[in-house]
Protein backbone atom coordinates (compact mmCIF):
# COMPACT_ATOMS: atom_id res chain seq x y z
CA UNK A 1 2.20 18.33 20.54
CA UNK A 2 0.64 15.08 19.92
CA UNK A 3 -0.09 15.02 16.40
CA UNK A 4 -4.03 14.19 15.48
CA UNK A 5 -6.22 12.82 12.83
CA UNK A 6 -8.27 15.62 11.12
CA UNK A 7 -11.84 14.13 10.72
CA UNK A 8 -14.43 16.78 9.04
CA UNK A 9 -18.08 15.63 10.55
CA UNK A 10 -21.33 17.41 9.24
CA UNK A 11 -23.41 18.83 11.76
CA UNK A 12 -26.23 15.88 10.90
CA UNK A 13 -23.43 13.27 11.27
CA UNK A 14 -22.51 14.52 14.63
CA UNK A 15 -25.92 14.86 16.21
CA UNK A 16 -26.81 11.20 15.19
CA UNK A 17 -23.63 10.34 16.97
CA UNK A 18 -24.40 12.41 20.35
CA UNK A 19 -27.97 10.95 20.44
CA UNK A 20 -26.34 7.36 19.52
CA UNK A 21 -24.09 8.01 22.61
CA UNK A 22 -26.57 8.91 25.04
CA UNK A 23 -27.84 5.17 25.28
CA UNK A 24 -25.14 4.16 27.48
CA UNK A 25 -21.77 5.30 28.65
CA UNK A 26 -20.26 2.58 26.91
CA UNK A 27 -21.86 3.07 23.43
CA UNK A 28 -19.15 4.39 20.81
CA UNK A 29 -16.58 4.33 23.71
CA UNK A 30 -13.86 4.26 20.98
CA UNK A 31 -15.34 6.80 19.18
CA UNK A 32 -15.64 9.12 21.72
CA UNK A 33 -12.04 8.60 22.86
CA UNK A 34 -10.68 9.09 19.53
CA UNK A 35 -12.61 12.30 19.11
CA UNK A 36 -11.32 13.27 22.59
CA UNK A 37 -7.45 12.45 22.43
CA UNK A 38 -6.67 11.58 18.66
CA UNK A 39 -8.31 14.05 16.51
CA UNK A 40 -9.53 17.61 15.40
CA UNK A 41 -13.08 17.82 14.57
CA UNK A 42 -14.41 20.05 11.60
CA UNK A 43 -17.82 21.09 11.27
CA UNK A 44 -20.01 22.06 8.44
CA UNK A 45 -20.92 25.77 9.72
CA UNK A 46 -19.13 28.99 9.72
CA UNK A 47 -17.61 30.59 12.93
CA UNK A 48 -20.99 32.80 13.81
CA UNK A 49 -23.06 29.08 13.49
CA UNK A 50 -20.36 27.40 15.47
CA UNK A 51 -20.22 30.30 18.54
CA UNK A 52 -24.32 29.71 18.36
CA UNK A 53 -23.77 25.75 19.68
CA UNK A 54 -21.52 26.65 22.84
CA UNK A 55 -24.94 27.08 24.62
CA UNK A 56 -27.45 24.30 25.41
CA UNK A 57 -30.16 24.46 23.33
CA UNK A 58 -32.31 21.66 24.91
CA UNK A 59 -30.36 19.23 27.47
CA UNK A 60 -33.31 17.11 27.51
CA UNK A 61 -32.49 16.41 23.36
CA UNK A 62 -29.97 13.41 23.43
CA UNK A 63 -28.70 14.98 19.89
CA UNK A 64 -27.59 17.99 21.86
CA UNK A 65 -24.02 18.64 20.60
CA UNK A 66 -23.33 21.23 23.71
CA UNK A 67 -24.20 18.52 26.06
CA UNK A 68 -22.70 15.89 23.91
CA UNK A 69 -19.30 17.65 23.38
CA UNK A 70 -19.32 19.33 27.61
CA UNK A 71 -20.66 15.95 29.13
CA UNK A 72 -17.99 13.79 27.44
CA UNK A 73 -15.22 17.08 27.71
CA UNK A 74 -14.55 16.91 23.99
CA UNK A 75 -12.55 19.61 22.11
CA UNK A 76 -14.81 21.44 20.44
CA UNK A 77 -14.82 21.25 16.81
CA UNK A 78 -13.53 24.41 14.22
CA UNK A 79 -15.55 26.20 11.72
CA UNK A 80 -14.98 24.89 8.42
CA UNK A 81 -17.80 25.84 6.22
CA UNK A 82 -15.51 26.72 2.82
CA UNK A 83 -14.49 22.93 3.16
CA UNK A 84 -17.46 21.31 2.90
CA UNK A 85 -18.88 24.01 0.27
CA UNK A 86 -15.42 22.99 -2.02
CA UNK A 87 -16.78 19.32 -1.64
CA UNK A 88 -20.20 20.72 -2.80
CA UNK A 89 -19.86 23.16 -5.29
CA UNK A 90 -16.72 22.29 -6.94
CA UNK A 91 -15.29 25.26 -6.20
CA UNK A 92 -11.41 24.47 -4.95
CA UNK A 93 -10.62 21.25 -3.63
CA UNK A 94 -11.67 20.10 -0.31
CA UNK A 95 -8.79 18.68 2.39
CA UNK A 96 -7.14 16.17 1.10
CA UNK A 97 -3.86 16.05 2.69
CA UNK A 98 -2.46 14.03 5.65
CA UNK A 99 -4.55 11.31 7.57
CA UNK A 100 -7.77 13.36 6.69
CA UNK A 101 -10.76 11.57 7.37
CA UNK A 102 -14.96 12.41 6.64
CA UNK A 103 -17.92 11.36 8.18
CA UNK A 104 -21.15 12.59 5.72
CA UNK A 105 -24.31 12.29 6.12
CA UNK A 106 -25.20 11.86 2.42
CA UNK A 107 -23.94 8.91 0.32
CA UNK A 108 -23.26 11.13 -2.75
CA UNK A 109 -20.85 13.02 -1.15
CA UNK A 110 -19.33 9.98 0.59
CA UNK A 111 -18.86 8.21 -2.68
CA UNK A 112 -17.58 11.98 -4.07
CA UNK A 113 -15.19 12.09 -1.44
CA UNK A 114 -13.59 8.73 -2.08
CA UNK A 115 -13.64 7.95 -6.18
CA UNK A 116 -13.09 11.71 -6.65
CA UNK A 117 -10.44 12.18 -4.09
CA UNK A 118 -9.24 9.04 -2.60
CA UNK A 119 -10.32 10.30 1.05
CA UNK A 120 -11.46 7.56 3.62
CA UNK A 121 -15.27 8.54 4.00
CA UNK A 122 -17.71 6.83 6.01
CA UNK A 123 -21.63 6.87 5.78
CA UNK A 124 -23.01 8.00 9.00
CA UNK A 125 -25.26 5.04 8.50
CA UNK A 126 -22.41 2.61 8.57
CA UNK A 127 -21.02 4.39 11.66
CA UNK A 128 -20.16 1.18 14.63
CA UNK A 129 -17.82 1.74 17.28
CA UNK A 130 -15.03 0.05 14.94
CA UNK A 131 -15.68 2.20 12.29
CA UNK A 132 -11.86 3.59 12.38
CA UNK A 133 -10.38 -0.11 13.10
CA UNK A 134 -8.94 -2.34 10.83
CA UNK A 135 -5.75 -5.10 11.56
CA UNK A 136 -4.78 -7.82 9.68
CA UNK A 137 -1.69 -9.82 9.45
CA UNK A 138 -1.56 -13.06 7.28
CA UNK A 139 -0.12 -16.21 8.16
CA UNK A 140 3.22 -16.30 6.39
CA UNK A 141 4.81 -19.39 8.44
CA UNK A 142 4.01 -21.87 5.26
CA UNK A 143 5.33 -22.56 1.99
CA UNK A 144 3.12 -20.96 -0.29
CA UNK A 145 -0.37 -19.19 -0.45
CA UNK A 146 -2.39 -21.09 -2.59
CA UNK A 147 -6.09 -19.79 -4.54
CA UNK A 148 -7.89 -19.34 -7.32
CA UNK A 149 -4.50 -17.05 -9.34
CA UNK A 150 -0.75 -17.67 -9.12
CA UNK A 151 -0.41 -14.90 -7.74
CA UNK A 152 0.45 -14.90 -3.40
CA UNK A 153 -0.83 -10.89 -3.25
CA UNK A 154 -3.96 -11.63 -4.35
CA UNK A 155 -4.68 -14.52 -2.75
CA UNK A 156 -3.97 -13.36 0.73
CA UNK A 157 -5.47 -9.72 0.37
CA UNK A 158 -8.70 -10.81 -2.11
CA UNK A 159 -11.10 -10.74 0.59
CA UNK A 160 -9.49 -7.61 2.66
CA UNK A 161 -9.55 -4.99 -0.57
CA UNK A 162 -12.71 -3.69 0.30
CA UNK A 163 -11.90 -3.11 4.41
CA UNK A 164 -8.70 -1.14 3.72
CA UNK A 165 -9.25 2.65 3.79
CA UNK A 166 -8.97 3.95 0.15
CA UNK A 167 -5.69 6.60 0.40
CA UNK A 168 -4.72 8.91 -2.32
CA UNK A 169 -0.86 9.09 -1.79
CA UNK A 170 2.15 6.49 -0.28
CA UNK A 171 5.51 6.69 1.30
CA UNK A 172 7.38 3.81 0.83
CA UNK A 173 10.48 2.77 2.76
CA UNK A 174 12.87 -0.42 2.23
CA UNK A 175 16.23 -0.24 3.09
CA UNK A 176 16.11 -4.35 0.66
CA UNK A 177 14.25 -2.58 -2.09
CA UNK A 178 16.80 -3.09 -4.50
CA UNK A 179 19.11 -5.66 -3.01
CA UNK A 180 17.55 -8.86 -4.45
CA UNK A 181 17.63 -9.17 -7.85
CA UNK A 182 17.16 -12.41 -10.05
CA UNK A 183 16.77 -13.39 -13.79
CA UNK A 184 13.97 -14.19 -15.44
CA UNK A 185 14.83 -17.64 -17.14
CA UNK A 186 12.18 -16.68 -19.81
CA UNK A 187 12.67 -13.48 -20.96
CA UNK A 188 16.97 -13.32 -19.31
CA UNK A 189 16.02 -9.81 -17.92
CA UNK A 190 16.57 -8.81 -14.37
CA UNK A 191 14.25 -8.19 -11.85
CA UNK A 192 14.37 -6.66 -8.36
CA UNK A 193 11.94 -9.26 -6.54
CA UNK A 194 10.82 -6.64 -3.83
CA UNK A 195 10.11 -4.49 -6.69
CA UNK A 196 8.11 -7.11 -8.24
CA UNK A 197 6.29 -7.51 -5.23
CA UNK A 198 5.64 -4.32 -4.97
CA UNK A 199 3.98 -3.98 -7.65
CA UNK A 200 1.74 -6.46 -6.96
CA UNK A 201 0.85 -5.40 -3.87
CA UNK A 202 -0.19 -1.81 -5.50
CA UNK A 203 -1.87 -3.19 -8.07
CA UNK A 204 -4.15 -4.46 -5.00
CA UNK A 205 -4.39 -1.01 -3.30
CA UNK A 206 -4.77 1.72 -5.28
CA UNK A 207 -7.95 2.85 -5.78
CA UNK A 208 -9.83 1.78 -8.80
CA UNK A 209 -11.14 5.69 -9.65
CA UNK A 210 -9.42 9.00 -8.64
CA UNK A 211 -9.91 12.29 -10.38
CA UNK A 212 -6.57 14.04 -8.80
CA UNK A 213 -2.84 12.73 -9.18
CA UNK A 214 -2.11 9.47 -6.81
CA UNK A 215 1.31 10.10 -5.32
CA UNK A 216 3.93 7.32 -4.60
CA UNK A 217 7.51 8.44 -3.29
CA UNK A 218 10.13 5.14 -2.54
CA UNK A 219 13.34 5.91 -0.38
CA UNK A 220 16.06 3.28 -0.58
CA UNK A 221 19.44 2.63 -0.70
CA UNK A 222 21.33 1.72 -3.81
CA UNK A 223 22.79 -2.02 -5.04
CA UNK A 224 25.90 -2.88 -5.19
CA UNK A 225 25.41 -5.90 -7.04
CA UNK A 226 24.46 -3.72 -10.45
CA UNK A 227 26.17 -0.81 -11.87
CA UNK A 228 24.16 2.58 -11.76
CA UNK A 229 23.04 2.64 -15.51
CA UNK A 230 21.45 -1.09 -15.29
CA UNK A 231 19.76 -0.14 -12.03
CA UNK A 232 18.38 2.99 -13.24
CA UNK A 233 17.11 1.25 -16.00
CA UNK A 234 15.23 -1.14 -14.13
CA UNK A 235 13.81 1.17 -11.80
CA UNK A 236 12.53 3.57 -14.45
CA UNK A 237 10.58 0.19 -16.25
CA UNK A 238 9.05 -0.52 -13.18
CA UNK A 239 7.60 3.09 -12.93
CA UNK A 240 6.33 2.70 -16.17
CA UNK A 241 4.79 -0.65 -15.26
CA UNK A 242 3.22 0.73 -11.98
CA UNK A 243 1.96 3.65 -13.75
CA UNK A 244 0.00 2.00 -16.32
CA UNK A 245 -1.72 0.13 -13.66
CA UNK A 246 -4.63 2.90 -13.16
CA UNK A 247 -6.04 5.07 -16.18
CA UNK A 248 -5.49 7.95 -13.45
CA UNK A 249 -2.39 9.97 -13.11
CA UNK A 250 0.35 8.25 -10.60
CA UNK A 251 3.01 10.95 -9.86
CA UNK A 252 6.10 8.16 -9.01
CA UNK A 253 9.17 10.19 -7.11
CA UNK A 254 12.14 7.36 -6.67
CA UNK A 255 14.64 8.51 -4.49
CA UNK A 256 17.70 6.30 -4.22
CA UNK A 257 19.89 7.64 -1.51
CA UNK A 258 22.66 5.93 1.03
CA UNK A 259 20.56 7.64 4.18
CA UNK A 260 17.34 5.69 4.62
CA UNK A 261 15.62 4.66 7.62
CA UNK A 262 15.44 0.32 8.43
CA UNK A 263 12.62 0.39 8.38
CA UNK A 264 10.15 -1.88 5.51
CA UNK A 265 6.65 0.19 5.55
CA UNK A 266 3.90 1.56 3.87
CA UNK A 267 2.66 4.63 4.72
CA UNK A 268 -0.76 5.28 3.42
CA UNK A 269 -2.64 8.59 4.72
CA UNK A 270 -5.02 6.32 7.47
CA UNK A 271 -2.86 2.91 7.40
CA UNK A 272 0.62 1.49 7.46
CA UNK A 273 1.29 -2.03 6.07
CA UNK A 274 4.76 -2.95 8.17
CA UNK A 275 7.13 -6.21 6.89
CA UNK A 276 9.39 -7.05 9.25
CA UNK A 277 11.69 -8.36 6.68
CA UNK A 278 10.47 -6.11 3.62
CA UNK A 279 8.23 -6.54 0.57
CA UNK A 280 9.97 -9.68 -0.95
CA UNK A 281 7.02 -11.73 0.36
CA UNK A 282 6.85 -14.40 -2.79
CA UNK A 283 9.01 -15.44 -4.87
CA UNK A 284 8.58 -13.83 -8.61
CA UNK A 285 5.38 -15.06 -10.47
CA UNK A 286 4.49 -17.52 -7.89
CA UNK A 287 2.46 -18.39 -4.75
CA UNK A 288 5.86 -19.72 -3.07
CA UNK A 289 6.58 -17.83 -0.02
CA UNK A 290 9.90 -16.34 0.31
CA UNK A 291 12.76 -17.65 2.43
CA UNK A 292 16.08 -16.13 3.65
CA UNK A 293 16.60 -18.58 6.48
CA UNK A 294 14.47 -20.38 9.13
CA UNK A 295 12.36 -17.17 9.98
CA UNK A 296 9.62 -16.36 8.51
CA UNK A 297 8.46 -12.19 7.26
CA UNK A 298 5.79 -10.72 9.65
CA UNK A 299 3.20 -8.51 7.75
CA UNK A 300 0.66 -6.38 9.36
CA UNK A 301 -1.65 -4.14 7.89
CA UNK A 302 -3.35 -1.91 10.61
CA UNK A 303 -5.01 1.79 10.56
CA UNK A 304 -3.50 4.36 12.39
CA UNK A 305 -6.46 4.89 15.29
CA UNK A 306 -6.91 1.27 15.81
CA UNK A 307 -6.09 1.17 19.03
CA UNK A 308 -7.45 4.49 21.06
CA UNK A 309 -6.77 3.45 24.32
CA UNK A 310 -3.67 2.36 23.92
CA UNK A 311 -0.98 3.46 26.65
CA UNK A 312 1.97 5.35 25.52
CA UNK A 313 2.72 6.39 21.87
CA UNK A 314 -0.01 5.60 19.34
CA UNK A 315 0.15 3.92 16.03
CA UNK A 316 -0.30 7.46 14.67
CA UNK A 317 2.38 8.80 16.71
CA UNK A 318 4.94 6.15 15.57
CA UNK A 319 4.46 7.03 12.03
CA UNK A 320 4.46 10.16 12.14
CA UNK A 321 7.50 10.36 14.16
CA UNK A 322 9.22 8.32 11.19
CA UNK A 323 7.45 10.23 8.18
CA UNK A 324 9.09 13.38 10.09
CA UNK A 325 12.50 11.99 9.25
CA UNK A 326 11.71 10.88 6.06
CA UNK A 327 10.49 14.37 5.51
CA UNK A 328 13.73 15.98 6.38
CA UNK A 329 15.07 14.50 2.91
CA UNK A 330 12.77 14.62 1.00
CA UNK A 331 12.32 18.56 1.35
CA UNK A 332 16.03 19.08 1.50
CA UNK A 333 15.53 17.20 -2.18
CA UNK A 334 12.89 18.86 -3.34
CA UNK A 335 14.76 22.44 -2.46
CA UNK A 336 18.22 20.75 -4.06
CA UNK A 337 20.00 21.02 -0.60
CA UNK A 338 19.57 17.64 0.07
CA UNK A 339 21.65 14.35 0.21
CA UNK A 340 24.43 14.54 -2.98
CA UNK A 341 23.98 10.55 -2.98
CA UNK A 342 20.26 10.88 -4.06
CA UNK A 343 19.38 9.95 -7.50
CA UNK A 344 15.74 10.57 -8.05
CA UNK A 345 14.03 8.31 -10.61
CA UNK A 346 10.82 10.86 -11.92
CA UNK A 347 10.60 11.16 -15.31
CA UNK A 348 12.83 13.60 -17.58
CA UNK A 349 10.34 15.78 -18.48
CA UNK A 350 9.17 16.43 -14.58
CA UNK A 351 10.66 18.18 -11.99
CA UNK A 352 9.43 18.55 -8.03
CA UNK A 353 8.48 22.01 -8.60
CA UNK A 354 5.76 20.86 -11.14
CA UNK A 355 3.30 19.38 -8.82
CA UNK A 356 2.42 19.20 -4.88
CA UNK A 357 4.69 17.45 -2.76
CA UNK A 358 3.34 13.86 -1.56
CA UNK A 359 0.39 14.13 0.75
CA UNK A 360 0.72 11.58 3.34
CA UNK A 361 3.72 14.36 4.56
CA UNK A 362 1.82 17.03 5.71
């Protein structure tokens, strides 16, 4: 089964959208194509209040949702009326997990579901046909990124912060992770430069509020070029650093293991950020781009239902199909049947069974 976007719509959000569509055939084509192939709808209303829309009230009234959702031969939506009353009342928490996505008529519980949660919510006021697209991909073919701070992250994502979905959890995966190491000719420590990068780059994306956990989990394979105690030792400083980033609570699972997949992504719950050659984009604490050889690192940043009409397998569908496999090991971890290579990085005091697994795998 194609797997789908869960997008929880209230019942005011979704009429403005069938009357909005009634214009034209063409207006919110995307929209209506995502809804139809690429996600589950939830509604606001219990099962009784749901069974009472599957007949036409008035097919004269553009905001119809029986003649919106038959005349465009949508799914129809689920009942999901304890939901939206967690996201309310405070009573539980609401859906969080996966690529979870709300569309709210009221900007409290927009901004709620995003500083509270970390959930991509959208304004039905702000709703355009493009609402759920977003691509970019820098220009790395040069020798540095210049701007107003040494610092190549931030000058080529500055302006893009606010248009990438906020996300309360990551999957990272680098099989070069921890294969390029330098010395700092200040301080003579080591550094992993992808790690360095890393960081930077997180200290860009993570959301500025969140009142649960934010969960990271990093596969990769192991160095060679360090023995196990000086890698560990790095690796477990750079959690520290990443997790004073926020004043919220980042839950950081590192699992070092010889099975990883080749690929260099990002997972976010409604985005991937892919590098073609992996996260060492700049060299350490400067705006000098990278080089191995000749070629240069593609980067793209792009959310997974930007492209509904696309033929074949769907952004969504290729990373999912790869967060699958990545889930294999990380359960088989988390039960302690898992790869006898892994070493996993969390701190001493924590073990898996003390919190939620990550949430972009669900």
């Amino acid at each position: 089964m194609q797997p789908k976007t869960k997008i929880y719509i209230d019942k005011d959000s979704l009429e403005i959208i069938a009357q909005d569509s009634s214009i034209s055939d063409n207006y919110y084509r995307k929209i209506i194509e995502i809804f139809r192939r690429h996600a589950d709808l939830y509604l606001d209303m219990n099962d009784e209040e749901l069974n009472s829309l599957r007949e036409p009230k008035d097919l004269n009234d553009p905001g119809d949702i029986y003649s919106f959702i038959e005349g465009k031969s949508l799914p129809w939506p689920s009942a999901a009326i304890d939901n939206f009353n967690a996201l309310h009342n405070n009573n539980g928490c609401p859906e969080i997990n996966g690529n979870v996505i709300y569309i709210l008529s009221k900007k409290d519980d927009v901004k709620k579901i995003r500083e509270y949660y970390g959930v991509w919510a959208i304004y039905i006021d702000d709703i355009n046909d493009d609402v759920f697209y977003y691509a970019f991909s820098p220009d790395l073919d040069r020798d540095e990124v210049p701007g107003n701070k040494n610092n190549g992250w931030y000058n080529i994502l500055k302006d893009e912060i606010g248009l990438i979905p906020t996300s309360n959890s990551f999957v990272i995966s680098d099989s070069n992770l921890l294969t390029n190491n330098k010395i700092n000719q200040r301080t003579g420590e080591n550094h992993f430069c992808s790690l360095e990068n890393l960081r930077e780059l997180l200290n860009l994306i993570l959301p500025e509020k969140m009142n649960v956990p934010f969960f990271i989990l990093i596969i990769c394979p192991p160095t060679r070029k360090l023995e196990e105690g000086k890698m560990k030792k790095i690796v477990r400083r750079w959690i520290k650093e990443i997790k004073l980033l926020r004043q919220y609570s980042i839950i950081i699972e590192f699992l070092i293991t010889n099975k990883t997949l080749h690929s260099r992504d990002l997972y976010a719950n409604n985005y991937r950020i892919h590098l073609d050659k992996g996260f060492y984009v700049f060299e350490p604490w400067s705006i000098r781009i990278h080089r191995e050889d000749i070629s240069h690192n593609d980067m793209s940043i792009d959310t997974y239902l930007s492209s509904p009409f696309q033929r074949g397998k769907s952004l969504l569908d290729k990373a999912i199909s790869e967060l699958k496999l990545l889930n294999k090991k990380y359960d088989a971890f988390r039960k302690g049947t898992g790869d006898p290579y892994i070493v996993n990085l969390l701190e001493s005091s924590i073990k898996p069974s003390d919190f939620d697994k990550n949430r972009v795998l669900f």
